[in-house]
PDB file of N, CA and C in Angstrom:
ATOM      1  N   UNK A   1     112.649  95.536 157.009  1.00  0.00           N
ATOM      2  CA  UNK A   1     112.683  96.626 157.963  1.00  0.00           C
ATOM      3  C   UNK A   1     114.075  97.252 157.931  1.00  0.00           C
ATOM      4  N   UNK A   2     114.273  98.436 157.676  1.00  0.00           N
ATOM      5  CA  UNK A   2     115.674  99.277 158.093  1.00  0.00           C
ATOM      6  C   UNK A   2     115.676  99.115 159.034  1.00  0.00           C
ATOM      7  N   UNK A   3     117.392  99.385 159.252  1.00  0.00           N
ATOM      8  CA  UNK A   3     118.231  99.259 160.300  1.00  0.00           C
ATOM      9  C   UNK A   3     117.593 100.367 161.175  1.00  0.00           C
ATOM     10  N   UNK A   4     117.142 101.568 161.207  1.00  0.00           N
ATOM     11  CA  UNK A   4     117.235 102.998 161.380  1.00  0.00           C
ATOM     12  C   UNK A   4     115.985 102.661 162.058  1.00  0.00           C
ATOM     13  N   UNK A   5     114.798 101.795 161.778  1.00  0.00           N
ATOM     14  CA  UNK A   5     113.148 101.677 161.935  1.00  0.00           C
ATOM     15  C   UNK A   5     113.409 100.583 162.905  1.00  0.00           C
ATOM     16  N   UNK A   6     114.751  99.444 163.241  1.00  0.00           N
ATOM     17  CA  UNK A   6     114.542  98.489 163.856  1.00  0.00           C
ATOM     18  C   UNK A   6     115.069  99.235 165.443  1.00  0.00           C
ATOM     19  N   UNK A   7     116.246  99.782 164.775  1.00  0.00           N
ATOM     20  CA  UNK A   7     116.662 100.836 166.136  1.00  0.00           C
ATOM     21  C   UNK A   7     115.671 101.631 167.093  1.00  0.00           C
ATOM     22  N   UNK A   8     115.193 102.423 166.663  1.00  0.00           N
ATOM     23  CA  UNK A   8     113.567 103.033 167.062  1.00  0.00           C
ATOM     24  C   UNK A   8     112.803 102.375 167.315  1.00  0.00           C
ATOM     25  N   UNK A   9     112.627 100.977 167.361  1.00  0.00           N
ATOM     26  CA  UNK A   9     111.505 100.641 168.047  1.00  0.00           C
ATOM     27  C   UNK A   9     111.893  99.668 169.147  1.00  0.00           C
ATOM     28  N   UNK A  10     113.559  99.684 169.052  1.00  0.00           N
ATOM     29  CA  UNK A  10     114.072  98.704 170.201  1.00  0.00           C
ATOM     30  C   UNK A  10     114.220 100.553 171.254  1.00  0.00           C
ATOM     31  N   UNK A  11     114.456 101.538 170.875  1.00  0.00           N
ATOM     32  CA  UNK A  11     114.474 102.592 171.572  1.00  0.00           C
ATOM     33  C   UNK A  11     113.203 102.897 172.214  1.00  0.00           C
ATOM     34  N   UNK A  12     112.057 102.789 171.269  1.00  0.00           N
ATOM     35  CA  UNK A  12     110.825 102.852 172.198  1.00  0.00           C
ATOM     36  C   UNK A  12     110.295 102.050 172.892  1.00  0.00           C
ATOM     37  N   UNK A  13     110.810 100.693 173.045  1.00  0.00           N
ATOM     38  CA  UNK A  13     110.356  99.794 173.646  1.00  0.00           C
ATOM     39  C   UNK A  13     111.256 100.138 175.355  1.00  0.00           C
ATOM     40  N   UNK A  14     112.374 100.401 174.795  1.00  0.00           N
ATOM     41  CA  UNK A  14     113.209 100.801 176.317  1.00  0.00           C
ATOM     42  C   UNK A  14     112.706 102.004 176.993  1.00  0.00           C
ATOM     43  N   UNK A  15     111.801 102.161 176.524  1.00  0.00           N
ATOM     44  CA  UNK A  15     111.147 103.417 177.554  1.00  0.00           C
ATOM     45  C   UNK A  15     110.829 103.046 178.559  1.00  0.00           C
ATOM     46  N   UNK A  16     110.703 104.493 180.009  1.00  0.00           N
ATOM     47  CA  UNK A  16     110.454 103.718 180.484  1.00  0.00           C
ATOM     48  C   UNK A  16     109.242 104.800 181.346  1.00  0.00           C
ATOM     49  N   UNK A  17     107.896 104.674 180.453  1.00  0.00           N
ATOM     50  CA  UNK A  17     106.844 105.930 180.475  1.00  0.00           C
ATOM     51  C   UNK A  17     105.657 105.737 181.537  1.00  0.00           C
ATOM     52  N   UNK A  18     105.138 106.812 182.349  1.00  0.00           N
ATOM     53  CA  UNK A  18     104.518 106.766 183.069  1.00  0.00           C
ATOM     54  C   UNK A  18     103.213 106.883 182.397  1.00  0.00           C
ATOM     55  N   UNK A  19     102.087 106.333 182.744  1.00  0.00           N
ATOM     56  CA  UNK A  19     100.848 106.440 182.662  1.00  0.00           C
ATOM     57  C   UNK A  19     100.109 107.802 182.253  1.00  0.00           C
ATOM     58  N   UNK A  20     100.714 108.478 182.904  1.00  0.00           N
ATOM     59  CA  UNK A  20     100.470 109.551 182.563  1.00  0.00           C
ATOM     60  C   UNK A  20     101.119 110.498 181.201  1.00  0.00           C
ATOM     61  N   UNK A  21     101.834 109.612 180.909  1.00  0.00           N
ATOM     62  CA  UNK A  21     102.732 110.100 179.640  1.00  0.00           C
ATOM     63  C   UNK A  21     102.261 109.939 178.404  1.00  0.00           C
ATOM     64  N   UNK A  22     101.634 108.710 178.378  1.00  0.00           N
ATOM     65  CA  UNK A  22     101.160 107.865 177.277  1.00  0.00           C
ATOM     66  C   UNK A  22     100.466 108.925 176.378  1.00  0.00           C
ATOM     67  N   UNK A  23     100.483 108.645 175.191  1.00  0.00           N
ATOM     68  CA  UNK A  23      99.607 109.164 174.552  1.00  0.00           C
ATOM     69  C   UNK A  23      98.656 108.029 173.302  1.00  0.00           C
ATOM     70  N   UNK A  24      98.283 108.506 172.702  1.00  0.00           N
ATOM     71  CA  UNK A  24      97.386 108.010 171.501  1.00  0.00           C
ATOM     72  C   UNK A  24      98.673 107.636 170.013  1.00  0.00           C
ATOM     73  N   UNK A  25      98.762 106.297 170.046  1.00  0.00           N
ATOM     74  CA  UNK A  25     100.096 105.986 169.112  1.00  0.00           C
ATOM     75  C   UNK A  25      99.490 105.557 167.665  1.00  0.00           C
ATOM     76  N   UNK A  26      98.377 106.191 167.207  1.00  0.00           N
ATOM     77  CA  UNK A  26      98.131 105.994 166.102  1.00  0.00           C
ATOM     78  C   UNK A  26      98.588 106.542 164.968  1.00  0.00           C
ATOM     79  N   UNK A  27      99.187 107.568 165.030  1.00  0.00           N
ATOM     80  CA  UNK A  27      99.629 108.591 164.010  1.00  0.00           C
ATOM     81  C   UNK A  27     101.397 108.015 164.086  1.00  0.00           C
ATOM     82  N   UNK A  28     102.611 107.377 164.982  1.00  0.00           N
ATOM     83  CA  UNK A  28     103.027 106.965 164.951  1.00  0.00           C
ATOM     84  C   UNK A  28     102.681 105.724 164.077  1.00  0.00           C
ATOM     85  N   UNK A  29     101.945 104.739 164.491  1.00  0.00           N
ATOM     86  CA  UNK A  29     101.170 103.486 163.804  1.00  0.00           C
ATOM     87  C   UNK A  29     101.402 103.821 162.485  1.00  0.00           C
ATOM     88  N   UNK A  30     100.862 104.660 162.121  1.00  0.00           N
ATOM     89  CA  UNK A  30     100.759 105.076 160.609  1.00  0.00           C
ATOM     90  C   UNK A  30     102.146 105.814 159.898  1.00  0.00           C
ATOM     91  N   UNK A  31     102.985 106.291 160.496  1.00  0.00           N
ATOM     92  CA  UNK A  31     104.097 106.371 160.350  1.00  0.00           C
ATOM     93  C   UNK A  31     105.122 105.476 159.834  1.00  0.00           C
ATOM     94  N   UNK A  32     105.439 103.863 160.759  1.00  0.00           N
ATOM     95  CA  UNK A  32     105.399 103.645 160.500  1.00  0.00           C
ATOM     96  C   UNK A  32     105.335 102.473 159.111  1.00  0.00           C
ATOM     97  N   UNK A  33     103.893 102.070 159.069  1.00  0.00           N
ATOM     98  CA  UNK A  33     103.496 101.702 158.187  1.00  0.00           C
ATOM     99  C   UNK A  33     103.462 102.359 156.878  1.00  0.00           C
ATOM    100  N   UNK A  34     103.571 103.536 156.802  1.00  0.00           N
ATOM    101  CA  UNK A  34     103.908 104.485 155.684  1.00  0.00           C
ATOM    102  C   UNK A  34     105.579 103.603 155.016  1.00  0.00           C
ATOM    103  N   UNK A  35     105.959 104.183 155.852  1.00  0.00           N
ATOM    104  CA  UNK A  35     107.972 103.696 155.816  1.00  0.00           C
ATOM    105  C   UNK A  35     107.818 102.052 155.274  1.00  0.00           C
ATOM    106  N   UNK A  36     106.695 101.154 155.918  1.00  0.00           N
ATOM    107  CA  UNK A  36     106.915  99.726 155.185  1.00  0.00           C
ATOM    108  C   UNK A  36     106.495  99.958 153.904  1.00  0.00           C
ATOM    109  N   UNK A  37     105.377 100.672 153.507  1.00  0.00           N
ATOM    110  CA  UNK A  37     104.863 100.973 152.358  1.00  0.00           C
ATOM    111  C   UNK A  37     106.231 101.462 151.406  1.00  0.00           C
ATOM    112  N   UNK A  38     106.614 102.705 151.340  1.00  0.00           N
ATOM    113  CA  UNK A  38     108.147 102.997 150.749  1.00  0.00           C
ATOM    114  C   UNK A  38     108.933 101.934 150.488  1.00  0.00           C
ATOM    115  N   UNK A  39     109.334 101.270 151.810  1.00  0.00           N
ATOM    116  CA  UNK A  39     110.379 100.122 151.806  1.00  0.00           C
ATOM    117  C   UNK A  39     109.800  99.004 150.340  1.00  0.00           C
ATOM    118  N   UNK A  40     108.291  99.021 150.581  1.00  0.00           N
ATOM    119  CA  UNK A  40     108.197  97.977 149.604  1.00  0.00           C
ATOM    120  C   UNK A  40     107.948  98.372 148.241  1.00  0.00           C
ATOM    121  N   UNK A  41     107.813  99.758 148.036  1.00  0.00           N
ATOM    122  CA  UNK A  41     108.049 100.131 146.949  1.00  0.00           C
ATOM    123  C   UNK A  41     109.094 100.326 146.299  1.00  0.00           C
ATOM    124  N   UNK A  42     110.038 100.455 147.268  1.00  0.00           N
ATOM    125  CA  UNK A  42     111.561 100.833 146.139  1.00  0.00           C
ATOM    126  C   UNK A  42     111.989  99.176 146.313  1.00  0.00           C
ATOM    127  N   UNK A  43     111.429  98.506 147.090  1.00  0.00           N
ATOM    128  CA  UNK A  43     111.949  96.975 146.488  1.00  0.00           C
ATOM    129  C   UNK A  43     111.488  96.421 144.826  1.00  0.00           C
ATOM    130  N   UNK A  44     110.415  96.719 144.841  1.00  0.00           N
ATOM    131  CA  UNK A  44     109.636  96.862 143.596  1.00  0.00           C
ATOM    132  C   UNK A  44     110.378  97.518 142.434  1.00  0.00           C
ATOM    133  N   UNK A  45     110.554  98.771 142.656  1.00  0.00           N
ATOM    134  CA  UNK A  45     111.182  99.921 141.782  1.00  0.00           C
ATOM    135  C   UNK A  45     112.491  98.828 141.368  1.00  0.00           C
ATOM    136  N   UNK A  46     113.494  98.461 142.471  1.00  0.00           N
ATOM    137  CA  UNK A  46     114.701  97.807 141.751  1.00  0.00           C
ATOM    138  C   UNK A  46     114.524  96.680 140.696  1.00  0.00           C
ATOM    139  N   UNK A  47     113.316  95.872 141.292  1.00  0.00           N
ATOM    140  CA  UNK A  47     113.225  94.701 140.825  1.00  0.00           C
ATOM    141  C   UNK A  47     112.801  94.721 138.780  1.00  0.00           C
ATOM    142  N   UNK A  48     111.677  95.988 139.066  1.00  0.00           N
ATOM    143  CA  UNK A  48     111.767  96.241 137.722  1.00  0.00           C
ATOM    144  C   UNK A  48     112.790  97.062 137.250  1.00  0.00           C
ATOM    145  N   UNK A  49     113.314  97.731 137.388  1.00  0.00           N
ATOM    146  CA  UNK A  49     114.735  98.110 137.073  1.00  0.00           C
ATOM    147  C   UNK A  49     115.508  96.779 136.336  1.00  0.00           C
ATOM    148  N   UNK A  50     115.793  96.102 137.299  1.00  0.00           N
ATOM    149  CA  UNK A  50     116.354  94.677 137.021  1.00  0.00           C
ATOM    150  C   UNK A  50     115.879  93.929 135.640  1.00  0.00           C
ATOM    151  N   UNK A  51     114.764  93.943 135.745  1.00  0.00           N
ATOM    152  CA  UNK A  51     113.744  93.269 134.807  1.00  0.00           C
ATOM    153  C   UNK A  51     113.774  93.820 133.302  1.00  0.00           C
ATOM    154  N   UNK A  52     113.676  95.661 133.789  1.00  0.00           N
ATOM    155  CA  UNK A  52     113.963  96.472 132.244  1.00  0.00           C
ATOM    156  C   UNK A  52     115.626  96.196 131.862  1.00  0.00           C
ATOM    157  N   UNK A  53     116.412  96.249 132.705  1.00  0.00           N
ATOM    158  CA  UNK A  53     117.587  96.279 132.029  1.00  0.00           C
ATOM    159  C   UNK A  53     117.971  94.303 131.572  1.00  0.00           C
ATOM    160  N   UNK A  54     117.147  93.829 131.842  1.00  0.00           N
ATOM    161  CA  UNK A  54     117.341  91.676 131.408  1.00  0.00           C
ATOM    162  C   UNK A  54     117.009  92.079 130.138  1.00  0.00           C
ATOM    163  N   UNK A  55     115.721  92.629 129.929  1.00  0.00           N
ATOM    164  CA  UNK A  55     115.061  93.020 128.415  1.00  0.00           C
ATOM    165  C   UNK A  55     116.072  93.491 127.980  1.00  0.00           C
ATOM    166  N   UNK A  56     116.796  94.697 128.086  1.00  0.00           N
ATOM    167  CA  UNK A  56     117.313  95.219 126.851  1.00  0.00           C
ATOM    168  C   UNK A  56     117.550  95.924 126.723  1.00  0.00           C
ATOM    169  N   UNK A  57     116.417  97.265 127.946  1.00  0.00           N
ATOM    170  CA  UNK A  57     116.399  98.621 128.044  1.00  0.00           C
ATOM    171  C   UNK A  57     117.310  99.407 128.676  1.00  0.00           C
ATOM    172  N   UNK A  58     117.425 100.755 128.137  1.00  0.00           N
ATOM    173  CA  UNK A  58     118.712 101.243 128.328  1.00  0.00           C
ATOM    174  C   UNK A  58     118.377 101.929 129.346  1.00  0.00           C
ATOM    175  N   UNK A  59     119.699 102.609 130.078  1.00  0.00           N
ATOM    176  CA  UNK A  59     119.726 103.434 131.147  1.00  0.00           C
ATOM    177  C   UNK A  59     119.173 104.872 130.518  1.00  0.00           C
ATOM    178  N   UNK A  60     119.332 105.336 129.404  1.00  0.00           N
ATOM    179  CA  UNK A  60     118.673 106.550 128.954  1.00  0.00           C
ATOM    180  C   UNK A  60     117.227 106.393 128.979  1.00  0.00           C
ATOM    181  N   UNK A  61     116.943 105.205 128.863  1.00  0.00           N
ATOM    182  CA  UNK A  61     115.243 104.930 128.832  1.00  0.00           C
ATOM    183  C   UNK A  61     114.677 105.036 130.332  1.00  0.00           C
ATOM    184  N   UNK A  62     115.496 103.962 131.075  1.00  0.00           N
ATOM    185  CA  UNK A  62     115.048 104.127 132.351  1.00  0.00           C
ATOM    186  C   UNK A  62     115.095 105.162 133.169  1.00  0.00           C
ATOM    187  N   UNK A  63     116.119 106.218 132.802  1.00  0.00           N
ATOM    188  CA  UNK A  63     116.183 107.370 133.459  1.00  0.00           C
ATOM    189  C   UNK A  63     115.038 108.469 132.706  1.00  0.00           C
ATOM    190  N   UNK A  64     114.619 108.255 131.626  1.00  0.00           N
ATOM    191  CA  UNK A  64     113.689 108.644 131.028  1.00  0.00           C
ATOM    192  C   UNK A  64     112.385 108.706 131.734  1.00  0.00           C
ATOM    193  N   UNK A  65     111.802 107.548 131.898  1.00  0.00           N
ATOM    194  CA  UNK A  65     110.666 107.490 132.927  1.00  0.00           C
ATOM    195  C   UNK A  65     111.112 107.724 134.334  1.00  0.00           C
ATOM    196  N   UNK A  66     112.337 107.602 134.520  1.00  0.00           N
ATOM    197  CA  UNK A  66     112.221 108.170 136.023  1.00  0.00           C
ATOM    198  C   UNK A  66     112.501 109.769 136.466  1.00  0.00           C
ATOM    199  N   UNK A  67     112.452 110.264 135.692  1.00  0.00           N
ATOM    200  CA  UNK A  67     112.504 112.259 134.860  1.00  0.00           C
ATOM    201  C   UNK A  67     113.875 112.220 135.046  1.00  0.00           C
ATOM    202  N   UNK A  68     114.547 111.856 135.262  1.00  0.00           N
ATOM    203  CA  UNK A  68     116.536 111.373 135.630  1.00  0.00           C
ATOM    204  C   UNK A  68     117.457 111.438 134.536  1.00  0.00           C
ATOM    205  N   UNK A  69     118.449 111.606 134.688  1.00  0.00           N
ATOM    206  CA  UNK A  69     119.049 111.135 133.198  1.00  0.00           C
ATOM    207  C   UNK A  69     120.078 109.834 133.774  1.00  0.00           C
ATOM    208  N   UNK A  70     120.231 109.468 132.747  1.00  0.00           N
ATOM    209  CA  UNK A  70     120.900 107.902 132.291  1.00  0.00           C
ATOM    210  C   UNK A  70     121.811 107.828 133.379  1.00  0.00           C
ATOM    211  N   UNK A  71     122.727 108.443 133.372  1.00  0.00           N
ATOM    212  CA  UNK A  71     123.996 108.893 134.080  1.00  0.00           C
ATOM    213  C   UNK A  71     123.227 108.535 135.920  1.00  0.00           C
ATOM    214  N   UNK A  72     122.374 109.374 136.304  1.00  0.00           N
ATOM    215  CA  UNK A  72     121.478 108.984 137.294  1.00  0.00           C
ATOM    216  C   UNK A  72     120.892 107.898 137.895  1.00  0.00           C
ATOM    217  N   UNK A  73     120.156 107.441 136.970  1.00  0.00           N
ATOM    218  CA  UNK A  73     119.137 106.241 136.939  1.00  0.00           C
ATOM    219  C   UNK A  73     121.088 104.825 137.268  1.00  0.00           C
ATOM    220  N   UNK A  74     121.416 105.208 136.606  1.00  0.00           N
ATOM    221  CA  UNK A  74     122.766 104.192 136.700  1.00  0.00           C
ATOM    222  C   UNK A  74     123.293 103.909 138.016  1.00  0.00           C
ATOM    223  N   UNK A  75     123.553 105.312 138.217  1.00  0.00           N
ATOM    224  CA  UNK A  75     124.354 105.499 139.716  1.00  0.00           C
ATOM    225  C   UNK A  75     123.586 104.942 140.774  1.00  0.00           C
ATOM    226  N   UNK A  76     121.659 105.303 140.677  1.00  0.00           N
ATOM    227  CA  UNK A  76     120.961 105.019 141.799  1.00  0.00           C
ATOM    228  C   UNK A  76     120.742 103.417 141.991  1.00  0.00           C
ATOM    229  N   UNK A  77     120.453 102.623 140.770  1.00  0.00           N
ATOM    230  CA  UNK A  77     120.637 100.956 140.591  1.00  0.00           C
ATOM    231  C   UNK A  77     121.424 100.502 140.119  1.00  0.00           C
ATOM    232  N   UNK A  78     122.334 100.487 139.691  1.00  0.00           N
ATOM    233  CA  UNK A  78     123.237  99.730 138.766  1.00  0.00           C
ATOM    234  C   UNK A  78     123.657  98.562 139.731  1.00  0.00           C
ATOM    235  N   UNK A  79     124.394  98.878 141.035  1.00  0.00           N
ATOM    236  CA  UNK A  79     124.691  97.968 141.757  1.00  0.00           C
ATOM    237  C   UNK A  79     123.234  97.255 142.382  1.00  0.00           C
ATOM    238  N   UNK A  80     122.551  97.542 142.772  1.00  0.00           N
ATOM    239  CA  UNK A  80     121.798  96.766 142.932  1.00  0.00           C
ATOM    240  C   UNK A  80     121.086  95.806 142.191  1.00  0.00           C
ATOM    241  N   UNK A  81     120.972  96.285 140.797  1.00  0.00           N
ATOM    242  CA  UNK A  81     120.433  95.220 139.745  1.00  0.00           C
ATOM    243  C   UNK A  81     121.693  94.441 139.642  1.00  0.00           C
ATOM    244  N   UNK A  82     123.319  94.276 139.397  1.00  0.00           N
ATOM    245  CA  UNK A  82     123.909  93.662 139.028  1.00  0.00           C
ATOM    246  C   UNK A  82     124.259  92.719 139.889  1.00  0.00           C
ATOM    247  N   UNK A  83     123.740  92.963 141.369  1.00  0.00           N
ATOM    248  CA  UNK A  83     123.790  91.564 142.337  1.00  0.00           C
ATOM    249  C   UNK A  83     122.122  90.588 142.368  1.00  0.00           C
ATOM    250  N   UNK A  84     121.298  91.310 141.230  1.00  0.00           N
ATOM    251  CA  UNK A  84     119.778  90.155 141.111  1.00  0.00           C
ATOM    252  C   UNK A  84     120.745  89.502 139.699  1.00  0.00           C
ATOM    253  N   UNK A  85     121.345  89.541 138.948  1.00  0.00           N
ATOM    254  CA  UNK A  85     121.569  88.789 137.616  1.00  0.00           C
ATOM    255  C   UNK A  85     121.997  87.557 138.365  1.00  0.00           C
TER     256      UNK A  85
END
């Protein structure tokens, strides 16, 4: 969970809403669960990142599939793959 998603829901919990206020929190709900979805995709995204660059593969490659160039793809993981080695 982000910091930003844990904040917001210690903020909505401090509400302090009348009955009459309430509304239908499903589209929030799905909100969200969207954001965990993301979260667990770019965990993913690094991990193979990580994985292509153990193999062998270059940052021109990986920025390749990611429509990016090398220079890019570097800047956006580099540190993060070099604290999974």
């Amino acid at each position: 969970m982000t910091k930003t998603k844990a904040s917001t829901e210690e903020w909505l919990d401090e509400l302090q809403l009348e009955k009459s206020d309430m509304r239908d929190g499903t589209h929030l709900a799905r909100i969200g669960a969207a954001l965990d979805v993301i979260e667990a995709a770019e965990r993913e995204l690094v991990a193979v990142v990580a994985a292509a660059r153990a193999a062998g593969d270059s940052w021109a490659a990986i920025g390749a599939v990611l429509g990016t160039s090398r220079q890019a793809a570097h800047r956006r993981f580099a540190s993060q793959v070099d604290t999974q080695r």
